[in-house]
N, C-alpha and C. Protein backbone atom coordinates (compact mmCIF):
# COMPACT_ATOMS: atom_id res chain seq x y z
N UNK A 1 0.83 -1.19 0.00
CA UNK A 1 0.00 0.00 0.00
C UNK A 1 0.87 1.25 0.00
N UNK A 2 2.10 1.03 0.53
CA UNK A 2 2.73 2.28 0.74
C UNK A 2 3.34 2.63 -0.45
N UNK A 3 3.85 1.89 -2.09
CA UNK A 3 4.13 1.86 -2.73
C UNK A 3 3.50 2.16 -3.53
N UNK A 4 2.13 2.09 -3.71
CA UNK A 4 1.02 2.42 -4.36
C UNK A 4 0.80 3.97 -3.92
N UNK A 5 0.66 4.66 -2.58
CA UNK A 5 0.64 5.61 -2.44
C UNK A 5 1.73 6.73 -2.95
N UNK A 6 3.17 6.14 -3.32
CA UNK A 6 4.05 6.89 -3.59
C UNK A 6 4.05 6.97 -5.60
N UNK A 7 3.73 5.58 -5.58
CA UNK A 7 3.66 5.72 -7.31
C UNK A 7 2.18 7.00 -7.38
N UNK A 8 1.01 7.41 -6.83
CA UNK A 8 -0.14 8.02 -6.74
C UNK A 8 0.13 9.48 -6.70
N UNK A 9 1.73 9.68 -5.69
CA UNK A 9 1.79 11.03 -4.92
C UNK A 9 3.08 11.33 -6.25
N UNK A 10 3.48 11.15 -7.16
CA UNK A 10 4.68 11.05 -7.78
C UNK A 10 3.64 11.58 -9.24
N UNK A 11 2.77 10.73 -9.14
CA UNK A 11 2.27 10.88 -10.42
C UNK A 11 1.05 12.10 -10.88
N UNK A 12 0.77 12.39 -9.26
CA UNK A 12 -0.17 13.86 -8.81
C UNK A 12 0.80 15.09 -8.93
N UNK A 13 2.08 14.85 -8.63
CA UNK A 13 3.15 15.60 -8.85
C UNK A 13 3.63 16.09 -9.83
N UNK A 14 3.71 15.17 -10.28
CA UNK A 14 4.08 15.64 -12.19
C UNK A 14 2.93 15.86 -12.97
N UNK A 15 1.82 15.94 -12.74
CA UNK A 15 0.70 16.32 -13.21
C UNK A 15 0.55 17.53 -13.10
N UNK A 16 0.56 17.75 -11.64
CA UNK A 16 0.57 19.16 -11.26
C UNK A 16 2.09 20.09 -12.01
N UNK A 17 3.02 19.65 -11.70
CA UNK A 17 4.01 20.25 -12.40
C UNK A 17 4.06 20.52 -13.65
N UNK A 18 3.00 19.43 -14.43
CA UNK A 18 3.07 19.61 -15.82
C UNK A 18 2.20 20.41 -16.34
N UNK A 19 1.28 20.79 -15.30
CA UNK A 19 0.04 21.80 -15.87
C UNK A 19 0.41 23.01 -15.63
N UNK A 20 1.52 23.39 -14.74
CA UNK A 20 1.85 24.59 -14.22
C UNK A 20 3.33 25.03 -14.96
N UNK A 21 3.50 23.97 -15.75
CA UNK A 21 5.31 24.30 -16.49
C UNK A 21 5.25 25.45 -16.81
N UNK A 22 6.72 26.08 -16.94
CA UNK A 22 6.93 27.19 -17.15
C UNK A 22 8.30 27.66 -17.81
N UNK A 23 8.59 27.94 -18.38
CA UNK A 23 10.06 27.95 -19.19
C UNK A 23 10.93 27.91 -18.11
N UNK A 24 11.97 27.29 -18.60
CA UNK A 24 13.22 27.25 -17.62
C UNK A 24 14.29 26.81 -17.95
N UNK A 25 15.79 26.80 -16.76
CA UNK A 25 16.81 26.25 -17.67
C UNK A 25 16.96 24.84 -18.31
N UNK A 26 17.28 24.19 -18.93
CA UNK A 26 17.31 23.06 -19.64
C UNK A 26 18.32 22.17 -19.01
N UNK A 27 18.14 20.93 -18.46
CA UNK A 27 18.99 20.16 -17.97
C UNK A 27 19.73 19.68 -18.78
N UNK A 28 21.13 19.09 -18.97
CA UNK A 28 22.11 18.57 -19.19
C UNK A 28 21.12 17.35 -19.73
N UNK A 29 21.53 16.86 -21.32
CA UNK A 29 21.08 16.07 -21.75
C UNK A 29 21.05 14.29 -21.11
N UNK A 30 20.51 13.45 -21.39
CA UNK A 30 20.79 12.26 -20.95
C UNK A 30 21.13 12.02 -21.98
N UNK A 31 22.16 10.86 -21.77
CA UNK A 31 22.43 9.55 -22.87
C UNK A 31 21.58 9.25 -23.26
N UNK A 32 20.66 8.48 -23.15
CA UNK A 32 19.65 7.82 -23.67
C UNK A 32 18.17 7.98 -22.53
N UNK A 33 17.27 7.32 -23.87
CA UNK A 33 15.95 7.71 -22.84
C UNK A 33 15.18 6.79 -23.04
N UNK A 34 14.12 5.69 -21.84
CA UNK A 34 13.33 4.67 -21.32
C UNK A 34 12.27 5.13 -21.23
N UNK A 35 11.23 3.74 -21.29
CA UNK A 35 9.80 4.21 -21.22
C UNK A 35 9.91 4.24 -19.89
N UNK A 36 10.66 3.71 -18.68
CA UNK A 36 10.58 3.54 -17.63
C UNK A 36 10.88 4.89 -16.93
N UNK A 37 10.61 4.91 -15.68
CA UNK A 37 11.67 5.95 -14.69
C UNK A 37 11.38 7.31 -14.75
N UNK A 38 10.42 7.67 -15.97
CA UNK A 38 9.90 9.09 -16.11
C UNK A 38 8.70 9.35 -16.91
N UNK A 39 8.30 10.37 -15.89
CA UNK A 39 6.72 11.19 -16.21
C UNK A 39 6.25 11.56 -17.69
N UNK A 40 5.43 11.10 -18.60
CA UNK A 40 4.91 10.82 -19.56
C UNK A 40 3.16 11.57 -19.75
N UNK A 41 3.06 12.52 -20.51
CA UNK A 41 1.90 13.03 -20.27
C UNK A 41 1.81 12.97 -21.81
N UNK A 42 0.40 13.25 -22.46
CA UNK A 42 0.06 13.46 -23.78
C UNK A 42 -0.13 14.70 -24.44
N UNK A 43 -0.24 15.85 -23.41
CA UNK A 43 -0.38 16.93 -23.89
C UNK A 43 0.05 17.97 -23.10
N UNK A 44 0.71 19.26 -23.13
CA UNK A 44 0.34 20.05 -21.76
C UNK A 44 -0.77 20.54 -21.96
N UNK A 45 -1.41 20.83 -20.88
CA UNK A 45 -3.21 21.07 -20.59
C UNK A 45 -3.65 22.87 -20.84
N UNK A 46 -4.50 23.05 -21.49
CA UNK A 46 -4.55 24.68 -22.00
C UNK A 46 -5.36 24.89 -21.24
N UNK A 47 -6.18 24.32 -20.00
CA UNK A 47 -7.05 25.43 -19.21
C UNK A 47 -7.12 24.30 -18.00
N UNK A 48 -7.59 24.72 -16.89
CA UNK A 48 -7.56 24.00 -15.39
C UNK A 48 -8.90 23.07 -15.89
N UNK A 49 -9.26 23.01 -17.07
CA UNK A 49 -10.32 21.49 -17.20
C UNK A 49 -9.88 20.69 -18.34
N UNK A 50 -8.72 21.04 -18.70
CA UNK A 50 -8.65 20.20 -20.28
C UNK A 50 -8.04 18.86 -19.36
N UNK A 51 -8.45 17.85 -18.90
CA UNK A 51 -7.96 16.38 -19.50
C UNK A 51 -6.66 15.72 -20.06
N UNK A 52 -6.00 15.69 -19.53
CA UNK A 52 -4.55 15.50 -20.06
C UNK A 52 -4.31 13.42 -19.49
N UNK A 53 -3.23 12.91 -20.50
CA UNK A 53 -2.83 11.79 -19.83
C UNK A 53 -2.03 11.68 -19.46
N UNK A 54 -1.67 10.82 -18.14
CA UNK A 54 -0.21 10.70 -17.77
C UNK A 54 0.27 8.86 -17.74
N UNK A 55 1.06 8.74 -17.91
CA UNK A 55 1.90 7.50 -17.61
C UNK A 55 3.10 7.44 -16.84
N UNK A 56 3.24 6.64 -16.20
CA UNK A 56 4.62 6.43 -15.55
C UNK A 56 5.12 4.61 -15.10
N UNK A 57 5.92 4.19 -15.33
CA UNK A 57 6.34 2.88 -14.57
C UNK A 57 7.78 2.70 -14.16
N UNK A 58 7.93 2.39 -12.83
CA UNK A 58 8.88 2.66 -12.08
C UNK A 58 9.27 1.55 -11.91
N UNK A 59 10.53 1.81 -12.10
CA UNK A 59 11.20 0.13 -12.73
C UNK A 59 11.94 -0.41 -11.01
N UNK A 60 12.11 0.54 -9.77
CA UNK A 60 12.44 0.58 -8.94
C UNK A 60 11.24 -0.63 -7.84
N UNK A 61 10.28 -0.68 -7.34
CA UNK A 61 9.39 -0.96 -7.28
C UNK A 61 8.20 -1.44 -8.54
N UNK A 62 8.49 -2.41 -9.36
CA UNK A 62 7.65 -2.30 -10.80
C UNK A 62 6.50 -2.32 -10.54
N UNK A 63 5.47 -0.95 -10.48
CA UNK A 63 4.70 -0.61 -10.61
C UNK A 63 4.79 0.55 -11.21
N UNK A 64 3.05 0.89 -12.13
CA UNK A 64 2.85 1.98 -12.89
C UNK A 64 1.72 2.44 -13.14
N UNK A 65 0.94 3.32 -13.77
CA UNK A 65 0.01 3.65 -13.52
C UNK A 65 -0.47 4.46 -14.97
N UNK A 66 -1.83 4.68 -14.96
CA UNK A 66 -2.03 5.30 -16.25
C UNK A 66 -3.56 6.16 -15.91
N UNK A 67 -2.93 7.22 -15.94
CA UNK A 67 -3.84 8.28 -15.30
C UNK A 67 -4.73 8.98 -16.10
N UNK A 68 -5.85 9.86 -15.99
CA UNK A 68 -6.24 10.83 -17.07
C UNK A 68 -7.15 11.72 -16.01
N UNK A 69 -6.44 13.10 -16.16
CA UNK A 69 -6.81 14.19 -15.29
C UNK A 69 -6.90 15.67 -15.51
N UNK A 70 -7.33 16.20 -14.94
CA UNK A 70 -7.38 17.98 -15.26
C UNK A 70 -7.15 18.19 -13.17
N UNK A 71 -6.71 19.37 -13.87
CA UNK A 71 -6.76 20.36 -11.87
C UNK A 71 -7.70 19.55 -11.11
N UNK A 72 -8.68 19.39 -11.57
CA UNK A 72 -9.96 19.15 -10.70
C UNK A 72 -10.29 17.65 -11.06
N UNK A 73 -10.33 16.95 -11.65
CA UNK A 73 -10.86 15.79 -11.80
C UNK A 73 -9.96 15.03 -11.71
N UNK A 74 -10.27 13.16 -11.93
CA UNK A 74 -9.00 12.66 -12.19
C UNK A 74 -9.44 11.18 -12.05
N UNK A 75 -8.84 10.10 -12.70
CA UNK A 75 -9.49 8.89 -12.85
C UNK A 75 -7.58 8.26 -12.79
N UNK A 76 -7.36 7.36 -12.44
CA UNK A 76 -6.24 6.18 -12.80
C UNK A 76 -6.54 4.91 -12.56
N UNK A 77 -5.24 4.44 -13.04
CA UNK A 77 -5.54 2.49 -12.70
C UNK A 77 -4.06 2.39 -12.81
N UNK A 78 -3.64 1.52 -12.01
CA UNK A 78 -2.16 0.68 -11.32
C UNK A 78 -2.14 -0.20 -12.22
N UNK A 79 -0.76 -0.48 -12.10
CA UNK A 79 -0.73 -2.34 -12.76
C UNK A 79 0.98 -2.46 -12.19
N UNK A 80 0.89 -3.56 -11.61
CA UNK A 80 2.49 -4.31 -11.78
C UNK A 80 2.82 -4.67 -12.66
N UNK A 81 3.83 -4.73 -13.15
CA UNK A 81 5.02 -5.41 -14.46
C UNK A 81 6.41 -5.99 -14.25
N UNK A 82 6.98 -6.29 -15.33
CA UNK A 82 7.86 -6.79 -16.22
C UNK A 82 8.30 -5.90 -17.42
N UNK A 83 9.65 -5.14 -17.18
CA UNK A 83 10.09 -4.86 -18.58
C UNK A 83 11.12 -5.80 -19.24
N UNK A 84 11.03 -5.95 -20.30
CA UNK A 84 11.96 -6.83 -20.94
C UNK A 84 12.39 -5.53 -22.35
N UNK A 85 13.58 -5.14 -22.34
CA UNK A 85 13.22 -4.52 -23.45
C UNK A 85 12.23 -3.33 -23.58
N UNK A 86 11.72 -3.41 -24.89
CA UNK A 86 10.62 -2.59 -25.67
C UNK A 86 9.72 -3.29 -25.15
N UNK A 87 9.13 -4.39 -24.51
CA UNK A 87 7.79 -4.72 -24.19
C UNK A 87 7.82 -4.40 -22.34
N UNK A 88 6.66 -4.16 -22.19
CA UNK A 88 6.46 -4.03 -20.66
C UNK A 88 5.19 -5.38 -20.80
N UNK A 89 5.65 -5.79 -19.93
CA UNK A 89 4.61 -7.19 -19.45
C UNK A 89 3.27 -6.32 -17.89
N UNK A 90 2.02 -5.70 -18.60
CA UNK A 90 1.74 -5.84 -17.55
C UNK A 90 0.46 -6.13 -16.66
N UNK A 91 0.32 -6.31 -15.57
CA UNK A 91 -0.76 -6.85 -14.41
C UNK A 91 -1.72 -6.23 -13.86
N UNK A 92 -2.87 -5.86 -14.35
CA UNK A 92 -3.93 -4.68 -13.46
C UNK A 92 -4.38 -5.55 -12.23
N UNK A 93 -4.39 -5.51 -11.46
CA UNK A 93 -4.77 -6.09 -10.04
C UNK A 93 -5.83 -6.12 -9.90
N UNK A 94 -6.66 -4.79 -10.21
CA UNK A 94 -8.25 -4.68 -9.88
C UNK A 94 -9.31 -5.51 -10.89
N UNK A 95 -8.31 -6.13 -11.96
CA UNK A 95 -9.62 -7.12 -12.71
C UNK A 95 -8.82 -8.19 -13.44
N UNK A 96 -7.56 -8.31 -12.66
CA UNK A 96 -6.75 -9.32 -12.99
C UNK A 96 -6.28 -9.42 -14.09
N UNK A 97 -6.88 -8.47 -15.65
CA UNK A 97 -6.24 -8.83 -16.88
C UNK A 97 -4.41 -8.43 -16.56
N UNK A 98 -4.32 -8.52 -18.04
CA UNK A 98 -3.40 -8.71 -18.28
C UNK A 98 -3.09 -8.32 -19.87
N UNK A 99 -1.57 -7.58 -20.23
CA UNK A 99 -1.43 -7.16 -21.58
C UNK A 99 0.28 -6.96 -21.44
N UNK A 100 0.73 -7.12 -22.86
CA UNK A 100 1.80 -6.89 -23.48
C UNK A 100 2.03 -5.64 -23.95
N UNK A 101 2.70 -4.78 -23.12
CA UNK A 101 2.64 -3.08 -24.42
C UNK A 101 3.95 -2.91 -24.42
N UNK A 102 4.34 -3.18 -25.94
CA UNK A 102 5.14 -2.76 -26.96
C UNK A 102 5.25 -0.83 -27.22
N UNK A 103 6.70 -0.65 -26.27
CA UNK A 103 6.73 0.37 -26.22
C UNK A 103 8.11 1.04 -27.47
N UNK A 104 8.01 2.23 -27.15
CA UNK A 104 9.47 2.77 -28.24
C UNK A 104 9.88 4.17 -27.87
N UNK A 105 10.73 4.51 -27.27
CA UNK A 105 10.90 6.06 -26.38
C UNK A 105 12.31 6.63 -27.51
N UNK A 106 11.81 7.57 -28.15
CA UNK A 106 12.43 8.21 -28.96
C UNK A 106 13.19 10.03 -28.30
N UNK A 107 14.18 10.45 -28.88
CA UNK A 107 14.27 11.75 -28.45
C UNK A 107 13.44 12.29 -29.85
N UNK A 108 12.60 13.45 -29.45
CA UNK A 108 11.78 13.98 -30.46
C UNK A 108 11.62 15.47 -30.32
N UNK A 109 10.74 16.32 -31.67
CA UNK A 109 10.61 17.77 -30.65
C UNK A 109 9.35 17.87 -31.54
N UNK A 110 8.49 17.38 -31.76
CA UNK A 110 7.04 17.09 -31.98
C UNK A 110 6.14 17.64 -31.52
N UNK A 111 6.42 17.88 -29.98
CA UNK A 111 5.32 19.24 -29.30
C UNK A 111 6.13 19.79 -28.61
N UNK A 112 5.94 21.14 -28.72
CA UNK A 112 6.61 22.19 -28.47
C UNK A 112 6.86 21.90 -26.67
N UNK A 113 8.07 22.54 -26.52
CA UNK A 113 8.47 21.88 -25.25
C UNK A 113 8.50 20.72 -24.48
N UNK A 114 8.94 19.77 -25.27
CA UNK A 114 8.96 18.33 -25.04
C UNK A 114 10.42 18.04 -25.86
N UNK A 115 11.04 17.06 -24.72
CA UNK A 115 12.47 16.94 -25.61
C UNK A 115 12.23 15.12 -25.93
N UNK A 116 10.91 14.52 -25.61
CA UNK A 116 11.16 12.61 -26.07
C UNK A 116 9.10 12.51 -25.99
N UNK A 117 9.33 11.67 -27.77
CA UNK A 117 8.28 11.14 -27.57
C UNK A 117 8.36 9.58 -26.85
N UNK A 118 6.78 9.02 -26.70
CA UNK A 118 7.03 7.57 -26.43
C UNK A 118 5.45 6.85 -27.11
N UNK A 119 5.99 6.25 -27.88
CA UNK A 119 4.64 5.86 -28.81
C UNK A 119 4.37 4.21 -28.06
N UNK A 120 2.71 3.54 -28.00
CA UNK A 120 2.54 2.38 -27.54
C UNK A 120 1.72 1.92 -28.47
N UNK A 121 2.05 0.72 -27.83
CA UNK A 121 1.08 -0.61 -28.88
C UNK A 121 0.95 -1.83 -28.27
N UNK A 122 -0.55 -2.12 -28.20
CA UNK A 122 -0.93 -3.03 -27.37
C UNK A 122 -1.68 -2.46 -25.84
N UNK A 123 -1.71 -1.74 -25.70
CA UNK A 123 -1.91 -1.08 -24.24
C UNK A 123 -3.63 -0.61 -24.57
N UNK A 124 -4.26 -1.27 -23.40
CA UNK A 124 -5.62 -1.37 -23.53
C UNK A 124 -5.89 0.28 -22.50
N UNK A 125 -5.18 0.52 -21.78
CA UNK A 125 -5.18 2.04 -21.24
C UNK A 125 -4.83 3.15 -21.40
N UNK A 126 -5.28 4.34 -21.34
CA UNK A 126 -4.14 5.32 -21.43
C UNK A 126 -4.54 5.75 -23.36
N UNK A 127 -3.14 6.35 -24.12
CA UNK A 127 -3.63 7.08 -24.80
C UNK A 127 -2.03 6.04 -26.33
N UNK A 128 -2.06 6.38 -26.93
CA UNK A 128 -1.43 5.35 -27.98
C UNK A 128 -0.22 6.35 -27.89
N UNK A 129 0.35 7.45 -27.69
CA UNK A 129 1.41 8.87 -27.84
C UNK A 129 1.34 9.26 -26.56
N UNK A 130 2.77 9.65 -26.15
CA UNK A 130 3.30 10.68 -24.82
C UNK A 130 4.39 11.15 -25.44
N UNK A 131 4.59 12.40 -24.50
CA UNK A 131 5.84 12.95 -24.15
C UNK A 131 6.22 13.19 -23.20
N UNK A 132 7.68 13.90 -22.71
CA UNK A 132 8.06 14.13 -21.96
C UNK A 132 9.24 14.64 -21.93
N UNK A 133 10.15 15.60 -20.79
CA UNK A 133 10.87 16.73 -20.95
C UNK A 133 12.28 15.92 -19.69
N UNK A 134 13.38 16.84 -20.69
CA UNK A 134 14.44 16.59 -19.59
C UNK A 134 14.36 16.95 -18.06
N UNK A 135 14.58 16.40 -17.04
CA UNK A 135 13.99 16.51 -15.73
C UNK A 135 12.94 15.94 -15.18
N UNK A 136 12.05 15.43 -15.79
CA UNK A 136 10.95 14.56 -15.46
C UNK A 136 11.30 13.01 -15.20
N UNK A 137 12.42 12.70 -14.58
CA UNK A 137 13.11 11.03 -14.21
C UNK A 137 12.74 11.03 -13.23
N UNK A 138 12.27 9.76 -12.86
CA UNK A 138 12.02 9.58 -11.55
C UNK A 138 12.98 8.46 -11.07
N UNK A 139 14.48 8.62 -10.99
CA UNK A 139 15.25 7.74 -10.64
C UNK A 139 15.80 8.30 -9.06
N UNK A 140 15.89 7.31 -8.49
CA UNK A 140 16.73 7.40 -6.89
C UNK A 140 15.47 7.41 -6.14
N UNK A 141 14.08 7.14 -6.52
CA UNK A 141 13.31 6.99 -5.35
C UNK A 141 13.07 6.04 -4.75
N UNK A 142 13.68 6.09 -3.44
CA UNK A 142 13.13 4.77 -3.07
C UNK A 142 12.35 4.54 -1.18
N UNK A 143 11.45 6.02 -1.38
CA UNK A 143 10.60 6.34 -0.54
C UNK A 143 9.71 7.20 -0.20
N UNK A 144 8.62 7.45 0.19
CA UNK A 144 7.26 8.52 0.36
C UNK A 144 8.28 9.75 0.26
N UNK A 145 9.03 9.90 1.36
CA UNK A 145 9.66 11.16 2.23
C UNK A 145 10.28 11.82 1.10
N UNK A 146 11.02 10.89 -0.13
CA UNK A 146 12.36 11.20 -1.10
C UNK A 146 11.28 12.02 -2.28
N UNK A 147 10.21 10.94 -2.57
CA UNK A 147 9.57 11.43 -3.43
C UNK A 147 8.74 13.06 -2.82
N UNK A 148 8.41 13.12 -2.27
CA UNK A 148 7.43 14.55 -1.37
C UNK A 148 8.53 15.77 -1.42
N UNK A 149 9.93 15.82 -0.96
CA UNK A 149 11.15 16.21 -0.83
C UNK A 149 11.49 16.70 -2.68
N UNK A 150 11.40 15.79 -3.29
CA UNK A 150 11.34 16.22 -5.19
C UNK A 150 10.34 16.58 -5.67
N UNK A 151 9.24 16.16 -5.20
CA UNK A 151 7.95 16.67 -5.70
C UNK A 151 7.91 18.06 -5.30
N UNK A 152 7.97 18.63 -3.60
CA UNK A 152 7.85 19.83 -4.07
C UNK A 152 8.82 20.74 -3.98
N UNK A 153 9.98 20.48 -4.30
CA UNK A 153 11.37 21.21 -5.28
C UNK A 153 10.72 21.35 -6.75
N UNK A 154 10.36 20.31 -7.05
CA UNK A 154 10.05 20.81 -8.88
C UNK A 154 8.75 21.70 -8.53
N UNK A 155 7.67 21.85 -7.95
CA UNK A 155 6.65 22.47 -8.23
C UNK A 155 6.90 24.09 -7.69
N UNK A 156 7.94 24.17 -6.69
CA UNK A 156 8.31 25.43 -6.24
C UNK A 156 9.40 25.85 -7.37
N UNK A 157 10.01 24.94 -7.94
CA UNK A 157 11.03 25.50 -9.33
C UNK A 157 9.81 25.68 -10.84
N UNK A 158 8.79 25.16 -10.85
CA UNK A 158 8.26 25.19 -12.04
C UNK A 158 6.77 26.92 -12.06
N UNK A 159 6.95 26.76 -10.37
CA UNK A 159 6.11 28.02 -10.40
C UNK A 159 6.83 29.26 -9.94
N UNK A 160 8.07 29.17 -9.44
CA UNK A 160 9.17 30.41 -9.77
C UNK A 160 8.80 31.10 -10.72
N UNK A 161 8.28 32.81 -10.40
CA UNK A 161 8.54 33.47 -11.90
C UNK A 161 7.04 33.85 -11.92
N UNK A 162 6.36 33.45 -11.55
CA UNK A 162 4.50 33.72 -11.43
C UNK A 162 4.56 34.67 -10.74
């Protein structure tokens, strides 16, 4: 349960961060980039009701989640996995299925302020296209306190400047 609450509070985080982005400095590129380990949304959101999706699966704890929310509303569903590769193997708990999604995380610049798309196939949730921006990793967490502690550093760095 406590793992579930942190994949929940991680992924409310970058939601919120992502609706509130705001230009800023640009992090130091990565080598390469995973469907895993970082915040994945489909759009940034043009008003406090537009509906946006998020994804995330945390290869640390393998669990992930596939959200769809505005400021005010908000619906998700969990699943445990398996990455192998380009496929994520994974487990919804609440109705026991089960699916293969064939993923592919590209560096892209496709929507404006986004430095990686991540296109899916096979995935019965969520939206078939994401993106996502340098700084949005969710690597080194490996607790409520760590994640709450980054969560709100980025939301006090992303609303700097308002």
């Amino acid at each position: 349960m406590k793992k579930t609450l942190l994949v929940l509070a991680l992924v409310s985080t970058g939601t919120y961060a992502a609706w509130r982005w705001q230009s800023s400095p640009e992090p130091k590129a990565a080598a390469s980039v995973t469907a895993t380990d970082r915040i994945w949304i489909d759009h940034l959101p043009t008003s406090e009701r537009d509906t946006f999706h998020v994804f995330a699966a945390i290869t640390e704890e393998p669990i992930g989640i596939f959200q769809a929310t505005s400021q005010w509303k908000g619906n998700f569903e969990m699943f445990r996995h398996e990455t192998h590769g380009d496929t994520i193997k994974a487990v919804y708990p609440q109705d026991k299925s089960r699916e293969e999604i064939k993923v592919k995380a590209t560096e892209c610049k496709e929507l404006r302020e986004m430095d990686y798309c991540l296109e899916m196939h096979g995935a019965s949730r969520g939206v078939k296209k994401y993106y996502s921006r340098k700084g949005w990793e969710i690597d080194g967490v490996h607790d409520a306190a760590e994640l709450a502690r980054r969560g709100e550093a980025a939301v006090q760095q992303l609303t700097a400047g308002e």
